[in-house]
Protein backbone atom coordinates (compact mmCIF):
# COMPACT_ATOMS: atom_id res chain seq x y z
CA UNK A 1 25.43 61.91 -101.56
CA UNK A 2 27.25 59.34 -99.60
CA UNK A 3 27.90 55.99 -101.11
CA UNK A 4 26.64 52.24 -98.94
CA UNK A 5 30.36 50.45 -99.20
CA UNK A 6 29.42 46.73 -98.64
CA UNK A 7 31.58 44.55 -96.07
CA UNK A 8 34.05 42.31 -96.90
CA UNK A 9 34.10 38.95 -96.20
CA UNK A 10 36.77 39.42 -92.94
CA UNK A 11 34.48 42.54 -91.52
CA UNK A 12 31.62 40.26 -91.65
CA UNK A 13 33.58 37.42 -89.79
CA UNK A 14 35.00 39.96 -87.35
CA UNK A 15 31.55 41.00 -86.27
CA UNK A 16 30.55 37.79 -86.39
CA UNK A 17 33.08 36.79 -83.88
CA UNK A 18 32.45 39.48 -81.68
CA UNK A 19 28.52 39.15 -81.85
CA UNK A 20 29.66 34.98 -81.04
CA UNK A 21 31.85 36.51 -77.95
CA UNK A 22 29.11 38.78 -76.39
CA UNK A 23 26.71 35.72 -76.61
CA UNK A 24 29.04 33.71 -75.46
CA UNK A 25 29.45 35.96 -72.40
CA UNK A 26 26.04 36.67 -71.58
CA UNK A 27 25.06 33.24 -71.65
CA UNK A 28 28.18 32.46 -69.25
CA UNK A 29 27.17 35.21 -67.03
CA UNK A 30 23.52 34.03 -66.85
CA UNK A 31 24.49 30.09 -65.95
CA UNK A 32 26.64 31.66 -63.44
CA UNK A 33 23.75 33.45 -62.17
CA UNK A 34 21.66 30.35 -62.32
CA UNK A 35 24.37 28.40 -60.37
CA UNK A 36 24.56 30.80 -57.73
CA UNK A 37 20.79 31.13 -57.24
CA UNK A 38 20.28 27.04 -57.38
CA UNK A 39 23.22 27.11 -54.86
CA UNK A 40 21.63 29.50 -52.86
CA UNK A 41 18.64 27.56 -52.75
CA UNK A 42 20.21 24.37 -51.92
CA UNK A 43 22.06 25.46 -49.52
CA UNK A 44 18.89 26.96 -47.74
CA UNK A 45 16.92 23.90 -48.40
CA UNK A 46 19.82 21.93 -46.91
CA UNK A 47 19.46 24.28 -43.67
CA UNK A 48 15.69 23.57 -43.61
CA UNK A 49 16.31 20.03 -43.56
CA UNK A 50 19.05 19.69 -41.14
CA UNK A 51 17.06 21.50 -38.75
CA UNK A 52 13.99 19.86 -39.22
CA UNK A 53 15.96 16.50 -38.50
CA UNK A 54 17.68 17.74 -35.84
CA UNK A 55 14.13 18.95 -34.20
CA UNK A 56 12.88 15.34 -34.96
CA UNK A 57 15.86 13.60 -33.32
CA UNK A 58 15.33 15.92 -30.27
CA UNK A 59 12.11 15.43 -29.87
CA UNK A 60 12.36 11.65 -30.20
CA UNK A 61 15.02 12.03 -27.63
CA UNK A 62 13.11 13.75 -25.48
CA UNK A 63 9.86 11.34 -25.66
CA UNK A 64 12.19 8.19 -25.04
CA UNK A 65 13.83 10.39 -22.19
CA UNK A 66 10.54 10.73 -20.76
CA UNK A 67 9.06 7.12 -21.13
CA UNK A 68 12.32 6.34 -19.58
CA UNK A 69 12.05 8.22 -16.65
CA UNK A 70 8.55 7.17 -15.88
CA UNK A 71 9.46 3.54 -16.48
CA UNK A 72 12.29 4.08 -14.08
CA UNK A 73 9.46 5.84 -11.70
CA UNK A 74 7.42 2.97 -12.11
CA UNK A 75 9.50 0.24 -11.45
CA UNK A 76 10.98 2.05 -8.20
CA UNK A 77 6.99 2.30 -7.34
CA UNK A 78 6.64 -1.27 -8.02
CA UNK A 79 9.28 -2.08 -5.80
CA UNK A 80 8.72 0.22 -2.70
CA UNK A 81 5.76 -1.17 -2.29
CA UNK A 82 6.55 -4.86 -2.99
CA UNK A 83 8.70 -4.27 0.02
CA UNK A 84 6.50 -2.51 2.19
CA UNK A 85 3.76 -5.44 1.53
CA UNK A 86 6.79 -7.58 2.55
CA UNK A 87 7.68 -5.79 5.42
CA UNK A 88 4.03 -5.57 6.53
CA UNK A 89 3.53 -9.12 6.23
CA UNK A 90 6.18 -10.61 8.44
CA UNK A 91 4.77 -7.86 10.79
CA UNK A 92 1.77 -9.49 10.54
CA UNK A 93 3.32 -12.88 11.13
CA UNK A 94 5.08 -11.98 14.27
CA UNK A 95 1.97 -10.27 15.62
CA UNK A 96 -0.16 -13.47 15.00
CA UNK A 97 2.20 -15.34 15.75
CA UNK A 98 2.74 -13.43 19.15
CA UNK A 99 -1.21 -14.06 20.06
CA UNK A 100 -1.14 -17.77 18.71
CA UNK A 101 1.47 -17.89 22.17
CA UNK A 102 -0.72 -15.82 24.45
CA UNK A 103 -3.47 -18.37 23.33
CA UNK A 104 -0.94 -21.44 24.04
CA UNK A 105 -0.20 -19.96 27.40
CA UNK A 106 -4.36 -19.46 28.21
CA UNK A 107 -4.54 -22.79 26.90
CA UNK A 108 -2.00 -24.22 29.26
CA UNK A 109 -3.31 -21.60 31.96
CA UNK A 110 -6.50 -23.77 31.76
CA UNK A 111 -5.59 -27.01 32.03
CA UNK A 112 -3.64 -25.98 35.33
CA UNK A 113 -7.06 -24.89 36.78
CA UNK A 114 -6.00 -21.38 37.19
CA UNK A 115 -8.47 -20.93 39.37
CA UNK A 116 -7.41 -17.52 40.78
CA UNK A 117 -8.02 -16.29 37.31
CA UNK A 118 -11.50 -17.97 37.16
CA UNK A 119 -12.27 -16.36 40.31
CA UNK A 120 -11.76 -12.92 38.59
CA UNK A 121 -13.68 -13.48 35.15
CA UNK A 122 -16.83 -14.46 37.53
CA UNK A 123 -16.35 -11.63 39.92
CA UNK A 124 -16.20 -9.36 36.63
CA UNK A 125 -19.69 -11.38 35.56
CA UNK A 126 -21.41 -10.66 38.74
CA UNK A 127 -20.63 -7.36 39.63
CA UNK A 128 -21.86 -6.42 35.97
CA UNK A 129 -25.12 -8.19 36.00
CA UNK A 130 -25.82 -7.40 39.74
CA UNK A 131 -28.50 -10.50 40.08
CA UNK A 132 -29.63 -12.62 42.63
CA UNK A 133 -28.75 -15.99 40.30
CA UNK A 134 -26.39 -16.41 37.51
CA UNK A 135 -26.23 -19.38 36.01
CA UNK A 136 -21.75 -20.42 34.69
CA UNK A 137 -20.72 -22.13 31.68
CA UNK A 138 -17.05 -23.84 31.79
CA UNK A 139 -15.59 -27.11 30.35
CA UNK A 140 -16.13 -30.34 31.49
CA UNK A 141 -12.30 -30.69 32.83
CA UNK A 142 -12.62 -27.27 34.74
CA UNK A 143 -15.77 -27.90 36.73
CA UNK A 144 -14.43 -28.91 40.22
CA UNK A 145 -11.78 -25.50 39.30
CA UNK A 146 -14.65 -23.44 38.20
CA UNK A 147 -17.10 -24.61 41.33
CA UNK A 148 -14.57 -23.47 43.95
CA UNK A 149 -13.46 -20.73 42.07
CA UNK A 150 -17.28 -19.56 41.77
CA UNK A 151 -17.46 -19.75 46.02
CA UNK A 152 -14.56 -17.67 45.76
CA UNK A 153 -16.47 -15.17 44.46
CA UNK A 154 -19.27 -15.45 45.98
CA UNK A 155 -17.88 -14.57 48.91
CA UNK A 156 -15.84 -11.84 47.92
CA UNK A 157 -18.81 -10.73 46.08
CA UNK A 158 -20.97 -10.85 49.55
CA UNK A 159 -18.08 -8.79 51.38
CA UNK A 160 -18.01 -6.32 49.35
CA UNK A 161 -21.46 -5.85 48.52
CA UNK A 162 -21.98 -5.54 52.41
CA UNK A 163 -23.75 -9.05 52.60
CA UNK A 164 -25.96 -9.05 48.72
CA UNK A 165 -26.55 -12.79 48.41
CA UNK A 166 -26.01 -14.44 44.96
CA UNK A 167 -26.64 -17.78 43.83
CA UNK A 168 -24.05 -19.69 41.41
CA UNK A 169 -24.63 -22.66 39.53
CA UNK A 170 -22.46 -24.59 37.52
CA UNK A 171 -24.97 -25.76 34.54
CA UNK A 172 -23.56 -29.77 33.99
CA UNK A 173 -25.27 -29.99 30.63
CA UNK A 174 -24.53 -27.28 28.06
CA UNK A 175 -21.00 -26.99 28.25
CA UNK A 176 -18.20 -25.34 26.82
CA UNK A 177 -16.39 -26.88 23.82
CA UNK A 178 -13.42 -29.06 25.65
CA UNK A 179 -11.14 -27.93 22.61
CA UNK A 180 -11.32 -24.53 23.79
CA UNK A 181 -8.61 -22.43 26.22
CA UNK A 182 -11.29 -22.35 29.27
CA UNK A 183 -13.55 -19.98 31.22
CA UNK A 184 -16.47 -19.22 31.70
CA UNK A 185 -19.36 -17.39 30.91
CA UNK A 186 -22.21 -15.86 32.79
CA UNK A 187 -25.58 -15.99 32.32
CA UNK A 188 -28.31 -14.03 34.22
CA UNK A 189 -31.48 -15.41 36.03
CA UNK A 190 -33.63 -15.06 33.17
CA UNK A 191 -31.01 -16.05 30.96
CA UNK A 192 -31.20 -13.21 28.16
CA UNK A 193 -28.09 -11.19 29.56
CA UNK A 194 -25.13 -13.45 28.65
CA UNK A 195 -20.95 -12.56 29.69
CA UNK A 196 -18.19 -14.05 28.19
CA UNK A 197 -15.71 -14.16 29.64
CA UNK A 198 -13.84 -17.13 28.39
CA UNK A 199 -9.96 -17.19 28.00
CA UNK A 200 -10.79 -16.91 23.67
CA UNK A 201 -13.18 -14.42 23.72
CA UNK A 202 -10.44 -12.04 26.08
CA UNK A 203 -7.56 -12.74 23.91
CA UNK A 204 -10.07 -11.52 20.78
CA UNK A 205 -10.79 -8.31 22.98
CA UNK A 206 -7.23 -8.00 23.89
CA UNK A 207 -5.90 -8.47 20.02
CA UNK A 208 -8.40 -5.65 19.24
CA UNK A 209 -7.89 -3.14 22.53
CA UNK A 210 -4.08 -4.04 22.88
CA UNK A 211 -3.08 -4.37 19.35
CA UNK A 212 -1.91 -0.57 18.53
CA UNK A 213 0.21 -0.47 21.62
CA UNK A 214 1.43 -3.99 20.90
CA UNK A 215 2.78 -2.78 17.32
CA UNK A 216 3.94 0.30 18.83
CA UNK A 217 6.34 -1.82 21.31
CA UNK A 218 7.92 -4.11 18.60
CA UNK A 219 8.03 -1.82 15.80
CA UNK A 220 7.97 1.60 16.97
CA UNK A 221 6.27 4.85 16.33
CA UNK A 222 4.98 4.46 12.91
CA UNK A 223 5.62 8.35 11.64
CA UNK A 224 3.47 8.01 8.39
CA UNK A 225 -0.19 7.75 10.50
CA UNK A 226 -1.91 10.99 11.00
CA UNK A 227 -4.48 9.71 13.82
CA UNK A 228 -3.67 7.89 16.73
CA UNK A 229 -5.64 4.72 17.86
């Protein structure tokens, strides 16, 4: 029968130091372990971040990009057509400017009788109405003008309607305004068909009829209109 030798004091210390050593170990293999895994984690925490800033940064990029190039779209906008409304207003001020002349030169026509001129609006007035009597309307300072201007006509008018008769009158009471460019108009026996033909209401007609041509000539062909006038 075998005998149970106790330990001595230095076994028990020697197993005590090795039993201290493998603890010792396992414990420094495990915070190693630790440290690697909270390393790894950092690390792919760190990655998460970085890229989640970087996507943030880009997109803020890319917004103020954006706004900028629509601000930069906008203010061009702004521009081109504070320019065009520019442009299109001196336009505008030559043109009126250009019939405030014409109207000047009717004006001035007028006061010089131009009586070959009068002799043509009534011609227009009777050939139109085609009556017996027509009744003219002209200013005061054009009557003796208008008067031989209307036998001017009259005649004509008798030629060429192989000898049709027509009756002019000059009516002395309802006159045209004296601050106007001249004329006349004509008025029908019964007095319900009325012509103007005063030197205003043609320069109206010929603002309206003449005015795409007229903008044509000074400015040129304006490419950006799809229908002609």
């Amino acid at each position: 029968m075998s005998q149970i030798h106790a330990m001595s004091d230095d076994q028990v210390n020697t197993e005590l130091r090795k039993m201290t050593a493998f603890i010792r170990q396992e414990a420094l293999e495990k915070a190693r372990e630790i440290q690697l895994k909270a390393d790894e984690e950092f690390s792919i925490e760190k990655s998460k971040l970085v890229r989640s800033e970087t996507s943030r940064i880009d997109a803020e990029y890319t917004k103020k990009n954006t706004q900028a190039g629509m601000s930069q779209q906008i203010t061009k906008s702004t521009l081109a057509n504070k320019t065009r409304l520019r442009i299109l207003s001196a336009k505008q001020e030559l043109l009126d400017g250009l019939f405030e002349d014409a109207g000047k030169q009717l004006a001035d026509k007028g006061k010089k009788g131009g009586q070959e001129v009068l002799k043509g609006l009534i011609l227009e007035g009777l050939y139109a109405l085609n009556e017996k009597k027509v009744t003219l309307r002209c200013r005061k300072k054009d009557d003796e003008a208008v008067k031989k201007a209307a036998e001017a006509a009259r005649a004509e008018y008798k030629k060429t309607m192989k000898g049709r008769e027509v009756e002019i009158v000059v009516d002395d009471k309802d006159r045209l305004p004296e601050g106007s460019s001249g004329g006349v108009t004509i008025t029908n026996g019964t007095g319900k068909i009325d012509i103007n033909n005063t030197f205003d209401e043609r320069l109206k007609l010929l603002e309206t009829d003449a005015l795409p041509s007229v903008r044509t000539t000074l400015f040129g062909e304006n490419k950006n209109r799809r229908f002609k006038d």
